[in-house]
N, C-alpha and C. Protein backbone atom coordinates (compact mmCIF):
# COMPACT_ATOMS: atom_id res chain seq x y z
N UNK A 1 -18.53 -11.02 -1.50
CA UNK A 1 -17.15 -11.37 -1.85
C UNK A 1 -16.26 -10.15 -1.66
N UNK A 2 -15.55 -10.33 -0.99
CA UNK A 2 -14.14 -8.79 -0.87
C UNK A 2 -13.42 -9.06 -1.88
N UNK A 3 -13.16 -7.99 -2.04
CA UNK A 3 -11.90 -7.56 -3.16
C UNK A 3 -11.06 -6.61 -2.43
N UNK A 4 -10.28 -6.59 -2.99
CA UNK A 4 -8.68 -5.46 -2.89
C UNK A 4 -8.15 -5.26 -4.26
N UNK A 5 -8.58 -4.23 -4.91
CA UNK A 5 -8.01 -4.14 -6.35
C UNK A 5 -7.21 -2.65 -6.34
N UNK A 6 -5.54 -3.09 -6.09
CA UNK A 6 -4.96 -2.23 -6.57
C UNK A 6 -4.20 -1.98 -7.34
N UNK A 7 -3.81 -0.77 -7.62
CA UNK A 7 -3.46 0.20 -8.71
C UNK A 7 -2.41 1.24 -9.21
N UNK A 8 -2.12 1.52 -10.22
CA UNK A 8 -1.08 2.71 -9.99
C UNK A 8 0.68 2.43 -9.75
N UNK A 9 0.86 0.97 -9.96
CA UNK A 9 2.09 0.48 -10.22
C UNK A 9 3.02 0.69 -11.42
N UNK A 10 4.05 0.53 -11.72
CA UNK A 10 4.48 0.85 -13.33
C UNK A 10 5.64 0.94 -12.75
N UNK A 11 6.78 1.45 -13.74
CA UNK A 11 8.28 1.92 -13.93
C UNK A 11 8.24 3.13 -13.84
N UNK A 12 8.98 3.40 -13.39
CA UNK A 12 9.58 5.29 -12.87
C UNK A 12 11.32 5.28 -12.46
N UNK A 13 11.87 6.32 -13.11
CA UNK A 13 13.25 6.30 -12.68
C UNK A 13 13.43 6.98 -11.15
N UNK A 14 14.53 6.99 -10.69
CA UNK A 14 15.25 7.49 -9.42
C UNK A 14 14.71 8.44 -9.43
N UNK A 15 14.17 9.20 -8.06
CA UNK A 15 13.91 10.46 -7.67
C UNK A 15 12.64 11.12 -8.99
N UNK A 16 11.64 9.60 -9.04
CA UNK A 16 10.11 9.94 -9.08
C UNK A 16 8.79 9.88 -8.36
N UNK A 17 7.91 9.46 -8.82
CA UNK A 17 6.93 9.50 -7.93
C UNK A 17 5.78 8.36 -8.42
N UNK A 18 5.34 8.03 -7.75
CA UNK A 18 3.89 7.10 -8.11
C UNK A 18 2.81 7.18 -7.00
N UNK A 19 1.55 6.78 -7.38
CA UNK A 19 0.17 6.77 -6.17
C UNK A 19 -0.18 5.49 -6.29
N UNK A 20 -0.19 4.94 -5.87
CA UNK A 20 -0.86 3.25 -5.63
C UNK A 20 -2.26 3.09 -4.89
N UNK A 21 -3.30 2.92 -5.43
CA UNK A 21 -4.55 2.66 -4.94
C UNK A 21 -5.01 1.39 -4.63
N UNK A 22 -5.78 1.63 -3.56
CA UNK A 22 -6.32 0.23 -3.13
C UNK A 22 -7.48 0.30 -3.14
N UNK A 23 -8.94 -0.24 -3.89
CA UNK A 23 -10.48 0.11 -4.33
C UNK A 23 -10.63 -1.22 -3.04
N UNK A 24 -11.25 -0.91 -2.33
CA UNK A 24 -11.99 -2.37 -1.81
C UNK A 24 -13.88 -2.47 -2.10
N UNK A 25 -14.04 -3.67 -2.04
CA UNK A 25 -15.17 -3.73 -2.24
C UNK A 25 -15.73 -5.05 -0.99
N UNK A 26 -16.97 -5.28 -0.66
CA UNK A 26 -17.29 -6.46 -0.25
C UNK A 26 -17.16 -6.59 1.52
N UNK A 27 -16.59 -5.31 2.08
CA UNK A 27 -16.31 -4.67 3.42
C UNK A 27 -16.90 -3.91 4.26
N UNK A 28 -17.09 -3.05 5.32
CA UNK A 28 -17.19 -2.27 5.80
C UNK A 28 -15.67 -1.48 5.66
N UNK A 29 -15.11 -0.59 5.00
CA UNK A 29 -14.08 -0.47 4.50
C UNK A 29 -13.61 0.61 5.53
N UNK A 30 -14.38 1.64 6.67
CA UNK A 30 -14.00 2.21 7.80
C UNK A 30 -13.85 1.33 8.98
N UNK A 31 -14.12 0.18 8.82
CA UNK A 31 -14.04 -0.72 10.07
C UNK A 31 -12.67 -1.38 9.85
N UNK A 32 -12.15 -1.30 8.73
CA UNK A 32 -10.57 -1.42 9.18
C UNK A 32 -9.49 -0.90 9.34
N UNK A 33 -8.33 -1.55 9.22
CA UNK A 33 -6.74 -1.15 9.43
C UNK A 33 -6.60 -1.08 8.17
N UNK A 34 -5.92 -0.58 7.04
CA UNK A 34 -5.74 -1.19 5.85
C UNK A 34 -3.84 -0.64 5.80
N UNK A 35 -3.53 -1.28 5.26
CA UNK A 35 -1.61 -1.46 5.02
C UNK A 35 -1.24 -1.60 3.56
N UNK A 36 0.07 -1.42 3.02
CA UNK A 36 0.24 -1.55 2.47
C UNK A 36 1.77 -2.46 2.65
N UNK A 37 2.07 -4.03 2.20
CA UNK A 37 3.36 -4.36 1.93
C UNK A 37 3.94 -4.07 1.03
N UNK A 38 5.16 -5.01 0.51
CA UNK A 38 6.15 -5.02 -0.28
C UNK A 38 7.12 -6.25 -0.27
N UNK A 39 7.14 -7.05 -1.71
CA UNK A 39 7.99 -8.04 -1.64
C UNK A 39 8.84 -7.70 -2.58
N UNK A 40 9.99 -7.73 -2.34
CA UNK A 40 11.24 -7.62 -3.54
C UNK A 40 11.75 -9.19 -4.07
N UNK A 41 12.23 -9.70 -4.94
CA UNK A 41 12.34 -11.00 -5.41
C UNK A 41 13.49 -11.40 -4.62
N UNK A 42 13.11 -12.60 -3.64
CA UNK A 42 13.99 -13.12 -2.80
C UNK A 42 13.89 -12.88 -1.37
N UNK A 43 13.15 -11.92 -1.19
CA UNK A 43 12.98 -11.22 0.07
C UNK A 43 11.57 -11.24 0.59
N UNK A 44 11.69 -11.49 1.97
CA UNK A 44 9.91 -12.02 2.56
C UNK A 44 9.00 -10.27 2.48
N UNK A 45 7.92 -10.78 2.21
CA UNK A 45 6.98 -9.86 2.22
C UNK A 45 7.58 -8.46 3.46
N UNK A 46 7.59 -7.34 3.56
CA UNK A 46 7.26 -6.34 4.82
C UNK A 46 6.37 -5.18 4.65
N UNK A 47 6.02 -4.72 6.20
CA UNK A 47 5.15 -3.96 5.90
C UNK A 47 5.76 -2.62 5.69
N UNK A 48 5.42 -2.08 4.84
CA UNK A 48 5.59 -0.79 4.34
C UNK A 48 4.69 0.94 5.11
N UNK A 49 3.78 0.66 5.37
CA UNK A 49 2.74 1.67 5.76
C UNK A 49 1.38 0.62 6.38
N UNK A 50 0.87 1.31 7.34
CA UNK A 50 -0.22 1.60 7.73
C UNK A 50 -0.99 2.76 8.50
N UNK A 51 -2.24 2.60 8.37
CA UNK A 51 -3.33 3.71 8.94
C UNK A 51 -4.50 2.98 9.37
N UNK A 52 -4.73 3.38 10.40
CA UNK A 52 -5.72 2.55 11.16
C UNK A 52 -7.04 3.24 10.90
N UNK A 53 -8.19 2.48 11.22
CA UNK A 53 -9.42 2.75 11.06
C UNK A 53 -9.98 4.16 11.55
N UNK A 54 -9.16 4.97 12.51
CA UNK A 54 -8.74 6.22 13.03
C UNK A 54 -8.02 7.13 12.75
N UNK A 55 -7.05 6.62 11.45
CA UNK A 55 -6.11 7.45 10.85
C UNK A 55 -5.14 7.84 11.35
N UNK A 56 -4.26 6.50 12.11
CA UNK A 56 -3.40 6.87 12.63
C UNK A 56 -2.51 6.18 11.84
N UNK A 57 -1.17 6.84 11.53
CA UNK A 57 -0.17 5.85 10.15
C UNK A 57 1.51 5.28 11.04
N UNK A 58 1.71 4.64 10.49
CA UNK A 58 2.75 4.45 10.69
C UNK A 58 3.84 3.85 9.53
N UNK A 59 5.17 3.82 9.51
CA UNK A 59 5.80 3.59 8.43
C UNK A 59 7.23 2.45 7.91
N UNK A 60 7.58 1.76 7.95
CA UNK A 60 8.89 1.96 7.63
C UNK A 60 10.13 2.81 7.64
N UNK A 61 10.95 2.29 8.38
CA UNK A 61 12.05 3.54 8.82
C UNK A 61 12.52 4.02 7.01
N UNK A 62 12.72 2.83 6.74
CA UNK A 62 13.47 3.20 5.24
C UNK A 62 12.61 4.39 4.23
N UNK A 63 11.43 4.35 4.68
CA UNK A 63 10.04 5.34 3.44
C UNK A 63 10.15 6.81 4.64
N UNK A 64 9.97 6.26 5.57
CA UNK A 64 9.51 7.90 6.35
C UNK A 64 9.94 8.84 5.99
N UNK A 65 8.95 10.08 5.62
CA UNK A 65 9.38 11.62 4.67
C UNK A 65 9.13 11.32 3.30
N UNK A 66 9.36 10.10 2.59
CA UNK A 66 9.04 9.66 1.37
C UNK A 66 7.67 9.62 0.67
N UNK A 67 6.99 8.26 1.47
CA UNK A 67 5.89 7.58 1.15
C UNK A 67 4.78 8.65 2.11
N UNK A 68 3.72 8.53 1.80
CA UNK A 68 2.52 9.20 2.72
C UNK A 68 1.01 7.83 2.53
N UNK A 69 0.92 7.11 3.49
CA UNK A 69 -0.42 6.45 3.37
C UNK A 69 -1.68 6.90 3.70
N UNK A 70 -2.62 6.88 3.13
CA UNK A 70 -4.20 7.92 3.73
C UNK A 70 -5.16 6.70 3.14
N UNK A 71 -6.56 7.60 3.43
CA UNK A 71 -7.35 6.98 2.88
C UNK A 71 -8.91 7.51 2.64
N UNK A 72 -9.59 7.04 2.17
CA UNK A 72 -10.97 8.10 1.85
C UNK A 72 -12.00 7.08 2.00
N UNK A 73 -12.89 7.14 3.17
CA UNK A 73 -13.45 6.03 3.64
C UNK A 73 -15.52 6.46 2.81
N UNK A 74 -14.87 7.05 2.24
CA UNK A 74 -16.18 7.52 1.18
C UNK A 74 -16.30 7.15 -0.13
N UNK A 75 -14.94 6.75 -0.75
CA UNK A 75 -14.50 6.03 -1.91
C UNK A 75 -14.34 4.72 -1.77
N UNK A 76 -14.41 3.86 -0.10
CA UNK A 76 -13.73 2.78 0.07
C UNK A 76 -12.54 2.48 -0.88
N UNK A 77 -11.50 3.64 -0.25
CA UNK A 77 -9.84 3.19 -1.10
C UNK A 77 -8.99 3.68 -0.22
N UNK A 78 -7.77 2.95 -0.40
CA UNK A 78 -6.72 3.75 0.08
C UNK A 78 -5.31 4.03 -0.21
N UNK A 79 -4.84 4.78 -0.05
CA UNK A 79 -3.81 5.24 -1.01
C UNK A 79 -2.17 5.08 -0.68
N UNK A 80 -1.41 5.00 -1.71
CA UNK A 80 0.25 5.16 -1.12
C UNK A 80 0.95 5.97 -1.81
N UNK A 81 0.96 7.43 -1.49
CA UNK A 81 2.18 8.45 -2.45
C UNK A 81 3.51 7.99 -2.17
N UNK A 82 4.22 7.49 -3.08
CA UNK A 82 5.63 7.34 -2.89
C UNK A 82 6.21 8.29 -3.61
N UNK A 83 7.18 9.03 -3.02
CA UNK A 83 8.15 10.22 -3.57
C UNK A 83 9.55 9.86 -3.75
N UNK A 84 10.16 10.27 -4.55
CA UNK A 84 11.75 10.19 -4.49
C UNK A 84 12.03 8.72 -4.35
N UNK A 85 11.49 7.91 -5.30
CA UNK A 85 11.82 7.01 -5.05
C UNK A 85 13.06 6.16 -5.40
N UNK A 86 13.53 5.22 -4.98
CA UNK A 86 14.67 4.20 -5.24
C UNK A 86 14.93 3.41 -5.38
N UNK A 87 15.94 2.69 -6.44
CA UNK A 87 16.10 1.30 -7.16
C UNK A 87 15.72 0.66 -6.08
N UNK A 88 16.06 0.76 -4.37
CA UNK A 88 15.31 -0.32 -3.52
C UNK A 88 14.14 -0.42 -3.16
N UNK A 89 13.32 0.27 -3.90
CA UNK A 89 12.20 0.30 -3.41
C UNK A 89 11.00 -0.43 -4.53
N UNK A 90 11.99 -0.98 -5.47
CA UNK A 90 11.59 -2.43 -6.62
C UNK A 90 11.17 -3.22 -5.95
N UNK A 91 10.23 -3.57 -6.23
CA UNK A 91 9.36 -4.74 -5.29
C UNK A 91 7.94 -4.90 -6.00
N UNK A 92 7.33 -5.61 -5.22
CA UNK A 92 5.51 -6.14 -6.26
C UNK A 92 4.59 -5.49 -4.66
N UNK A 93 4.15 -4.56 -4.23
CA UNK A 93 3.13 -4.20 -3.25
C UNK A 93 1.79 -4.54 -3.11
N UNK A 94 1.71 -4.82 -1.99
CA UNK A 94 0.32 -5.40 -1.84
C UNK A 94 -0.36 -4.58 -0.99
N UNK A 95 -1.96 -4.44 -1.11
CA UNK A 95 -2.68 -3.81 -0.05
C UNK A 95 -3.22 -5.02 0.65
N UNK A 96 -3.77 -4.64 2.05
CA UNK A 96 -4.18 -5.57 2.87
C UNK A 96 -5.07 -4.98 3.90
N UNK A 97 -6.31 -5.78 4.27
CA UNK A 97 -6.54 -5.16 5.44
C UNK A 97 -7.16 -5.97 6.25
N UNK A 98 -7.64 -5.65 7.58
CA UNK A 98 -7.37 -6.09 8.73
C UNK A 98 -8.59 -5.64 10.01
N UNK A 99 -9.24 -6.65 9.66
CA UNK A 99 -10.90 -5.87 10.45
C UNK A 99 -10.86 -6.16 11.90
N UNK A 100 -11.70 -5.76 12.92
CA UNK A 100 -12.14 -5.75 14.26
C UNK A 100 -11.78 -7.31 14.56
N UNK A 101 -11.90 -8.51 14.05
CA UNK A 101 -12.11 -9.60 14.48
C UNK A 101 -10.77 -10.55 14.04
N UNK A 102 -9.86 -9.64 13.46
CA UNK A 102 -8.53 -9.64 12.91
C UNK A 102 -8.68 -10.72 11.34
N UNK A 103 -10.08 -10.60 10.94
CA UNK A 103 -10.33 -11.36 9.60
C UNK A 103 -9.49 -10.38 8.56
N UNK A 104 -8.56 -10.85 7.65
CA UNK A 104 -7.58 -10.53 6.81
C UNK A 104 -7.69 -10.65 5.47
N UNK A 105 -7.56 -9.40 4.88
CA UNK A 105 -7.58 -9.75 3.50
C UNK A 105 -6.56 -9.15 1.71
N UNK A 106 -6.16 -9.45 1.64
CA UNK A 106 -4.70 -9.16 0.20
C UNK A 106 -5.52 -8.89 -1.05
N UNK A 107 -4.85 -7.91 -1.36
CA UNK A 107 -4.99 -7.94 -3.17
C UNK A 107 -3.89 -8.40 -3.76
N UNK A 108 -3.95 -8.04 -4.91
CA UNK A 108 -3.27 -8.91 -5.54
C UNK A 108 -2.00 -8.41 -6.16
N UNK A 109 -1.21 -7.78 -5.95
CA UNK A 109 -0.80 -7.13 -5.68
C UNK A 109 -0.13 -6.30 -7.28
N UNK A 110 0.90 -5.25 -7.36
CA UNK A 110 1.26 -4.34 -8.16
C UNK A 110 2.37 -3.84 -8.42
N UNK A 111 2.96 -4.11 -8.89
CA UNK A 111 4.58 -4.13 -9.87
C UNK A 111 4.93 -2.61 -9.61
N UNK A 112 6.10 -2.38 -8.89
CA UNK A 112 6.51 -0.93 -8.92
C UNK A 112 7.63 -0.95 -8.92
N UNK A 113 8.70 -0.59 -10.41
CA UNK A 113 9.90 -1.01 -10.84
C UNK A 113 10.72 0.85 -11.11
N UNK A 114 11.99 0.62 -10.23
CA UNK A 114 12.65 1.64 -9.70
C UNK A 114 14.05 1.71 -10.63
N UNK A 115 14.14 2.37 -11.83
CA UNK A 115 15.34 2.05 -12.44
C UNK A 115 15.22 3.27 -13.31
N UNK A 116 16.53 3.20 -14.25
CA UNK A 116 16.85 4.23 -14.97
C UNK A 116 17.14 3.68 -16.50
């Protein structure tokens, strides 16, 4: 059975910080892509970050310099530093990932509330 159990969500004011973890279980967890979205209420899911099974990342124009995605394929997890963050960046995040055969899989995702 896979899992995606992530972590590290909460309230933080303007110009803080949070780490959001993603534990997978039930995978070959180097054989994928793994990402991280973001849904704000009203607004369709987007992708926020990814890093490929090679460690190559890519970002969101709006996070780049901000956010940093990695991952530790020895822990099967992977991570999202968000820095400096902002009331727009309120949303519920999800991890996801994305194997060789493009089989897909979500956690459940994690409340990260941007206010003062």
């Amino acid at each position: 059975q896979v899992q995606l159990v992530e972590s590290g969500g909460g309230l933080v004011q303007p110009g803080g910080s949070l780490r959001l973890s993603c534990a997978a279980s039930g995978i070959i967890f180097g054989l994928y892509d793994m990402r991280w979205y973001r849904q704000a209420p009203g607004k369709q899911r987007a992708l926020v970050a990814a890093i490929t099974r090679g460690g190559r990342t890519n970002y969101l124009d709006s996070v780049k310099g901000r956010f940093t995605i990695s991952r530790d394929n020895g822990q099967d997890t992977a991570y999202l530093q968000m820095n400096s963050l902002k009331p727009e960046d309120t949303a519920v995040y999800y991890c996801n990932a994305e194997g060789t055969f493009s089989e897909n899989y979500w956690g459940q995702g994690t409340q990260v509330t941007v206010s003062s």
